[in-house]
C-alpha atoms as a PDB file:
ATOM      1  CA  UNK A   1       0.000   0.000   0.000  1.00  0.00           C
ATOM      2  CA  UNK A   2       1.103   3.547  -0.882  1.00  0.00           C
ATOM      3  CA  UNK A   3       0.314   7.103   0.870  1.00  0.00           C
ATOM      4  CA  UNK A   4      -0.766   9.371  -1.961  1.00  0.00           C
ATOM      5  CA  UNK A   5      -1.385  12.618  -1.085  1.00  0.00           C
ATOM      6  CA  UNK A   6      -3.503  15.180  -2.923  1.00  0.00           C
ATOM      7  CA  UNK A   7      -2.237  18.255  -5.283  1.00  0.00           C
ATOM      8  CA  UNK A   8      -1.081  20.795  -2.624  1.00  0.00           C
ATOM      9  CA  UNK A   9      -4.055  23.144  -1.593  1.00  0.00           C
ATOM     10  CA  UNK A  10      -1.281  25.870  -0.714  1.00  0.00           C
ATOM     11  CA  UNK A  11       1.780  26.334  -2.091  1.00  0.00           C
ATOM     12  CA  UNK A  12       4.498  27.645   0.332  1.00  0.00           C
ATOM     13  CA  UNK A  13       4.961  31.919   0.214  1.00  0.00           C
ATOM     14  CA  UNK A  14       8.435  33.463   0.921  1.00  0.00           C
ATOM     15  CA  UNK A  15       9.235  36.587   1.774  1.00  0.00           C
ATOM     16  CA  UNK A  16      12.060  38.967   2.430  1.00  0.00           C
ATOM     17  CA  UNK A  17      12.665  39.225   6.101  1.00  0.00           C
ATOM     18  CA  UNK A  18      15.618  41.341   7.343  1.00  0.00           C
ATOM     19  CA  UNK A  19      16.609  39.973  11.363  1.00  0.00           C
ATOM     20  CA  UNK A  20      17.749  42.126  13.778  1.00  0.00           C
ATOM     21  CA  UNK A  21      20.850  40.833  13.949  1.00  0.00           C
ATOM     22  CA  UNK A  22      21.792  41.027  10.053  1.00  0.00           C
ATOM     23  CA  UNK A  23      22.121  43.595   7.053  1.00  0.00           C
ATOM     24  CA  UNK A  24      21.100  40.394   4.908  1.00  0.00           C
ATOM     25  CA  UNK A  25      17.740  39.280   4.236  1.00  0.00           C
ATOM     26  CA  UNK A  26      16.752  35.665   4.488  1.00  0.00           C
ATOM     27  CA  UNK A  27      13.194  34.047   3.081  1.00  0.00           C
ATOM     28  CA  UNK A  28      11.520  32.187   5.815  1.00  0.00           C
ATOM     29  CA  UNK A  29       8.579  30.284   4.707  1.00  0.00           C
ATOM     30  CA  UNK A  30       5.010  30.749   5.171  1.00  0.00           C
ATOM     31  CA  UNK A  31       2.716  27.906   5.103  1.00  0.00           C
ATOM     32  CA  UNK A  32      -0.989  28.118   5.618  1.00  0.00           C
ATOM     33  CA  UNK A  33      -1.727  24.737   7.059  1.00  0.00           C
ATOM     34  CA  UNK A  34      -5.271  22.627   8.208  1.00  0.00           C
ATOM     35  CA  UNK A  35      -5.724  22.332  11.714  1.00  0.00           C
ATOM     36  CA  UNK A  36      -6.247  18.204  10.223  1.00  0.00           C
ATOM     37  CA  UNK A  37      -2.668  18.682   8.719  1.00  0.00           C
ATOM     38  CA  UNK A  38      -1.100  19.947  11.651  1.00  0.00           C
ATOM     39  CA  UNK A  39      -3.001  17.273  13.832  1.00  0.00           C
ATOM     40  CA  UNK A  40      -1.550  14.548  11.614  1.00  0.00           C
ATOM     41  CA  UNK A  41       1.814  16.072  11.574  1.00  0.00           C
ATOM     42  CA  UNK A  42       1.343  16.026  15.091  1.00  0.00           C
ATOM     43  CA  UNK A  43       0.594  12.185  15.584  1.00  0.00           C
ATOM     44  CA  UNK A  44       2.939  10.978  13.190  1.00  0.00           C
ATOM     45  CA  UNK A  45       5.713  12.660  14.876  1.00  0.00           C
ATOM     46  CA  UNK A  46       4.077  11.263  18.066  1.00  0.00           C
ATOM     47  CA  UNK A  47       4.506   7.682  16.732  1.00  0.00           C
ATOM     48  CA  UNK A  48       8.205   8.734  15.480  1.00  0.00           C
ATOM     49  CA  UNK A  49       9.475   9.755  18.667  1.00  0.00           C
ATOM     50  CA  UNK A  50       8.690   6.843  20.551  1.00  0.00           C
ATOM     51  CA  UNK A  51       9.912   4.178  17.927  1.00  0.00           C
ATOM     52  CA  UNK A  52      13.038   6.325  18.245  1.00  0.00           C
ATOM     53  CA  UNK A  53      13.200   5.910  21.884  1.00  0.00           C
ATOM     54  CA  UNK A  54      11.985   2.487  22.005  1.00  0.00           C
ATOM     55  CA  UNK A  55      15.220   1.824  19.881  1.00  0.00           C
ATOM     56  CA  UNK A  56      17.524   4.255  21.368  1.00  0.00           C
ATOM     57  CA  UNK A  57      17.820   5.917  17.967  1.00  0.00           C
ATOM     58  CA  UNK A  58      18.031   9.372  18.706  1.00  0.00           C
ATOM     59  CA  UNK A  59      21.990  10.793  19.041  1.00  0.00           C
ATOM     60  CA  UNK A  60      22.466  10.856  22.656  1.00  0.00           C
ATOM     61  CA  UNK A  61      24.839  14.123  22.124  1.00  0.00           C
ATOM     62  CA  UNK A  62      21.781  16.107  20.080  1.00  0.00           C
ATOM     63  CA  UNK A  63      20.636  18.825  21.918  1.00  0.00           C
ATOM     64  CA  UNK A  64      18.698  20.906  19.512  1.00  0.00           C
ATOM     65  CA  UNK A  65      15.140  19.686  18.864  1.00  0.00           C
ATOM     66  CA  UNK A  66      14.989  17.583  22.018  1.00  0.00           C
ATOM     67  CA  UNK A  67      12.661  17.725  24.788  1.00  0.00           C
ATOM     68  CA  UNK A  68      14.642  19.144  27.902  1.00  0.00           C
ATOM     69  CA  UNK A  69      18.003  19.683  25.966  1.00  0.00           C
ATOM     70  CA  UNK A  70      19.236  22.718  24.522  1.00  0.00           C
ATOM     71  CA  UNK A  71      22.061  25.100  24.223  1.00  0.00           C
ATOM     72  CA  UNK A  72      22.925  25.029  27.708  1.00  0.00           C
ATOM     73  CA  UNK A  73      23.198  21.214  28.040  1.00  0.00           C
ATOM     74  CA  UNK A  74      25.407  21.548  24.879  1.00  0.00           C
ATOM     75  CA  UNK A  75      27.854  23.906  26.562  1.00  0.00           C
ATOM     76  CA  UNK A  76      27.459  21.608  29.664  1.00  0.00           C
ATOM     77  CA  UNK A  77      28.493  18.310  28.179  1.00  0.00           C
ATOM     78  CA  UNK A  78      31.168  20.200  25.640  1.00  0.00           C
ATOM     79  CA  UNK A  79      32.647  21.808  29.108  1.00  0.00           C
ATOM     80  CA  UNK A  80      32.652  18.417  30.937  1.00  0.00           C
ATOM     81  CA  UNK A  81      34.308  16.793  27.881  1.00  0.00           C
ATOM     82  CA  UNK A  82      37.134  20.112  27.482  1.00  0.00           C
ATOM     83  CA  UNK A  83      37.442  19.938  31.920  1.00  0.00           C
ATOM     84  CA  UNK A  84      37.476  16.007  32.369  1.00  0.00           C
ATOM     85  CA  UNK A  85      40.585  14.347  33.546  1.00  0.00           C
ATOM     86  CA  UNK A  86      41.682  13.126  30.434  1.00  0.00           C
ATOM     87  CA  UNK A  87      41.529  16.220  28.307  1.00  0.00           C
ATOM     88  CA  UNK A  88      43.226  18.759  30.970  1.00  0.00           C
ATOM     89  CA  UNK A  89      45.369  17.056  33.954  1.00  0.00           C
ATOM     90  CA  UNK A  90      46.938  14.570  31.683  1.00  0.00           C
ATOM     91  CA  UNK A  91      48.363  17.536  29.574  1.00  0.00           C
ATOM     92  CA  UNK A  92      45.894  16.496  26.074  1.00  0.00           C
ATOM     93  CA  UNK A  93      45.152  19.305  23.525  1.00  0.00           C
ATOM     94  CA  UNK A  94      41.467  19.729  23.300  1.00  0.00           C
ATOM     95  CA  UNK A  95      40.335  20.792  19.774  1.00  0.00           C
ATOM     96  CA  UNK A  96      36.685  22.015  19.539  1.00  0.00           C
ATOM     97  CA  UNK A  97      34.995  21.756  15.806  1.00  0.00           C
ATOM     98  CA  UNK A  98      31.734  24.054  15.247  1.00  0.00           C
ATOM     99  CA  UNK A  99      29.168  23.807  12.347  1.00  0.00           C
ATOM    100  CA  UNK A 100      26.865  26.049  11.284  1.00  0.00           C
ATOM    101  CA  UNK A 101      23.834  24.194  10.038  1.00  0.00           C
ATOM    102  CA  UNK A 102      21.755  27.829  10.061  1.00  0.00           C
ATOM    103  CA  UNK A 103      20.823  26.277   6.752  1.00  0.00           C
ATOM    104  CA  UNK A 104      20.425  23.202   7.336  1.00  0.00           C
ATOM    105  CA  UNK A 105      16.853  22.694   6.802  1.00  0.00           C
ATOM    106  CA  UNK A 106      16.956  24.302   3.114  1.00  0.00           C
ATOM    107  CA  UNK A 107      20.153  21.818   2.267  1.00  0.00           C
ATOM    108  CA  UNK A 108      18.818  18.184   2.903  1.00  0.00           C
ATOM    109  CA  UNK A 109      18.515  15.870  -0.483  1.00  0.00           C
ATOM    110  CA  UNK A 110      15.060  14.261  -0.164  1.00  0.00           C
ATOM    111  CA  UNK A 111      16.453  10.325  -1.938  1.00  0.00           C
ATOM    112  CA  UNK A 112      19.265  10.509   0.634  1.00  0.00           C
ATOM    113  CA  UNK A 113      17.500  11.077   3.908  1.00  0.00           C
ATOM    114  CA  UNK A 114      14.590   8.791   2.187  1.00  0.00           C
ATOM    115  CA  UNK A 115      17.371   6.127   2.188  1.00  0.00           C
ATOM    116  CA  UNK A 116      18.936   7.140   5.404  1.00  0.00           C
ATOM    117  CA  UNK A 117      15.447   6.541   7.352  1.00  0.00           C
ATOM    118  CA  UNK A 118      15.182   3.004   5.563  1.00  0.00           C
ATOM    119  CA  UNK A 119      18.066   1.790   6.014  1.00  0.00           C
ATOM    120  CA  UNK A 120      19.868   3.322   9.325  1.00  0.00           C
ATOM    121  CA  UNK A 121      16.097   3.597  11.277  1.00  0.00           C
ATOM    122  CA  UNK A 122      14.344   0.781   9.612  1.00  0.00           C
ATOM    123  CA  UNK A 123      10.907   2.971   8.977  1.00  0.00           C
ATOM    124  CA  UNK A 124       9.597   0.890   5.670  1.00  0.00           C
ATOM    125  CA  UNK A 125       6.152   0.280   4.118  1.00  0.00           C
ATOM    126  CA  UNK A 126       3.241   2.649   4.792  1.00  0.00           C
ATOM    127  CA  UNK A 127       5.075   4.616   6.810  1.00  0.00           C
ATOM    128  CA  UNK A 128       8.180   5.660   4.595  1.00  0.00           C
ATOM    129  CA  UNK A 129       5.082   6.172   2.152  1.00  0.00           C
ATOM    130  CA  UNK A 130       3.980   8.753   4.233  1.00  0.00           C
ATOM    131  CA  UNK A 131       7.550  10.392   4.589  1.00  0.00           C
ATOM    132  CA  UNK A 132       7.992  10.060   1.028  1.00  0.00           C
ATOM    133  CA  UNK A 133       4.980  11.828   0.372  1.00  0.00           C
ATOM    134  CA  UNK A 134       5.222  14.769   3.097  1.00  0.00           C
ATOM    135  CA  UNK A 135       8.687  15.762   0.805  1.00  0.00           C
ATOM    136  CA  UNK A 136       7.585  15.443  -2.684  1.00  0.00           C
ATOM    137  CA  UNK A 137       5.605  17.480  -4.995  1.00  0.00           C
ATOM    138  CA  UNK A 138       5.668  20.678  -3.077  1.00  0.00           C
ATOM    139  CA  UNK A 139       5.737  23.881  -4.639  1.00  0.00           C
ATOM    140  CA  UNK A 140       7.345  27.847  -3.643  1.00  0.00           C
ATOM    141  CA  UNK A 141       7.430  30.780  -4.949  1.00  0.00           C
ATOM    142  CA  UNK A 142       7.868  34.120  -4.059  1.00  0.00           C
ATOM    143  CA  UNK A 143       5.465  36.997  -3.223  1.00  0.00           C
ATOM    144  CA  UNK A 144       7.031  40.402  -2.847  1.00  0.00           C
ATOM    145  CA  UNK A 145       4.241  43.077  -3.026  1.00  0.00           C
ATOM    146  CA  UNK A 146       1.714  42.371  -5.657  1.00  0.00           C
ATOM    147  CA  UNK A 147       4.469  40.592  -7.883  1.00  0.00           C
ATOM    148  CA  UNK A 148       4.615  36.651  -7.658  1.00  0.00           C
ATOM    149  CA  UNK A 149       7.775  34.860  -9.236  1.00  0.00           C
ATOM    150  CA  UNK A 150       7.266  31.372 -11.122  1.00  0.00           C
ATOM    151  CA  UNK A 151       5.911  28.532  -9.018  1.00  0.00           C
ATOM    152  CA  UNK A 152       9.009  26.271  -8.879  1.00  0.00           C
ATOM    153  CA  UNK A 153       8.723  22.761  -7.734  1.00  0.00           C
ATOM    154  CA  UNK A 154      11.034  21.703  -3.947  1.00  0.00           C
ATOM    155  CA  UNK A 155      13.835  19.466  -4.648  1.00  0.00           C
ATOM    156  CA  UNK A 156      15.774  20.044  -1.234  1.00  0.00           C
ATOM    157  CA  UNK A 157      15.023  20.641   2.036  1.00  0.00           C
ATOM    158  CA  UNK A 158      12.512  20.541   4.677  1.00  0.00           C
ATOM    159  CA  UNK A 159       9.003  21.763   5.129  1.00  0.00           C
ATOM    160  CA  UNK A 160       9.853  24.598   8.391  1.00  0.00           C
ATOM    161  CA  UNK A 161       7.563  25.585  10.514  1.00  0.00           C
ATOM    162  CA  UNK A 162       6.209  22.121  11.005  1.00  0.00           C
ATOM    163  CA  UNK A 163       6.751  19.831  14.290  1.00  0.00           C
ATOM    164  CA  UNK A 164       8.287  16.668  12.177  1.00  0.00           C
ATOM    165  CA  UNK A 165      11.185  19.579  10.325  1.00  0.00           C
ATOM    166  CA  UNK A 166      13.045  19.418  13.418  1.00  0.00           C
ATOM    167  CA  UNK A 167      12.757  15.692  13.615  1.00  0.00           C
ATOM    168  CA  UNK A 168      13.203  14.887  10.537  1.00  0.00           C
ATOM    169  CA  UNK A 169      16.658  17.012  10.293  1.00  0.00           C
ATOM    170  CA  UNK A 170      17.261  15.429  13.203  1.00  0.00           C
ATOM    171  CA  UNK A 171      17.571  12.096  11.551  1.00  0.00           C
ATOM    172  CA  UNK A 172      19.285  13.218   8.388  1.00  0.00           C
ATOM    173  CA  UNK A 173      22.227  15.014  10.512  1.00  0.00           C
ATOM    174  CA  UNK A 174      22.572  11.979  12.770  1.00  0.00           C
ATOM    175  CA  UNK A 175      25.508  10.438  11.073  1.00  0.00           C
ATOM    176  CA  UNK A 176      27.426  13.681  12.602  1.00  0.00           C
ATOM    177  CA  UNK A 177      26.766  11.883  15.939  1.00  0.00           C
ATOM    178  CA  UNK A 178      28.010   8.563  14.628  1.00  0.00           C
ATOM    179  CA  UNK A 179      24.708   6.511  14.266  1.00  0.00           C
ATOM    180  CA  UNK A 180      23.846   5.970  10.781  1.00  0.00           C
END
């Protein structure tokens, strides 16, 4: 059995948004989604996060998109690592690497992380059905004013502003953590 999913009723809107922090502009999407969409989103990320735990699949270093981790329990565990006996009394260099996935969710390739959560998490059948259909045949343009650029079909990234993005990058970035 197969998930199909019907022609998209919306088609996801981007628009220029300067940050506070930055001369640059960046296009964060906008998505106007079905309270049954966001329910289902909802329930299938549900489902997700307790096969994960069930199977101790989620990177035990992650912080980011993790129920009671974040930033600070980053710093904490990076600190422990840099302050523990064997980095700093036994005379060890300690050499800290730092990626900037800022764009992360506009980068991942939707075969590979298709293959990634068949083969490294095992999610077959219906429900990779679902996955597969959740990524493909979506549609962006751009809306500045009144003007509207061509409708161009998604070939990379993540749906944002969704609760299974996070997830779902999640388990495409977990080989940085040494699991798939």
């Amino acid at each position: 059995m197969s998930a199909k999913r019907p022609p998209p009723a919306t088609s996801v809107n981007r628009r220029p948004w300067k940050p506070r922090h930055s001369r640059g502009s960046i296009l964060p999407p906008i998505s106007n989604l079905s309270i049954v969409s966001k329910i289902l989103k909802r329930l299938v990320y549900n489902r997700m996060v307790k096969y994960l735990r069930q199977h101790d699949l989620i990177p035990h270093l992650q912080s980011a998109y993790r129920r009671y981790h974040s930033t600070e329990t980053a710093v904490l565990e990076v600190l422990m690592d840099i302050t523990s006996i064997l980095a700093v009394d036994s005379g060890n260099l300690s050499v800290l690497t730092l990626l900037d996935l800022s764009a992360a969710f506009d980068t991942v390739d939707h075969g590979i992380l298709l293959q990634r959560l068949q083969k490294s998490y095992g999610i077959e059948g219906f429900a990779l059905d679902l996955f597969r259909s959740y990524l493909t045949d979506r549609v962006q343009h751009v809306r500045r004013r009144l003007s509207s650029s061509e409708t161009k079909v998604v070939r990379f990234g993540l749906p944002q502003g969704s609760v299974l993005g996070p997830l779902i990058l999640l388990l495409s970035n977990s080989f940085l953590f040494g699991v798939a």
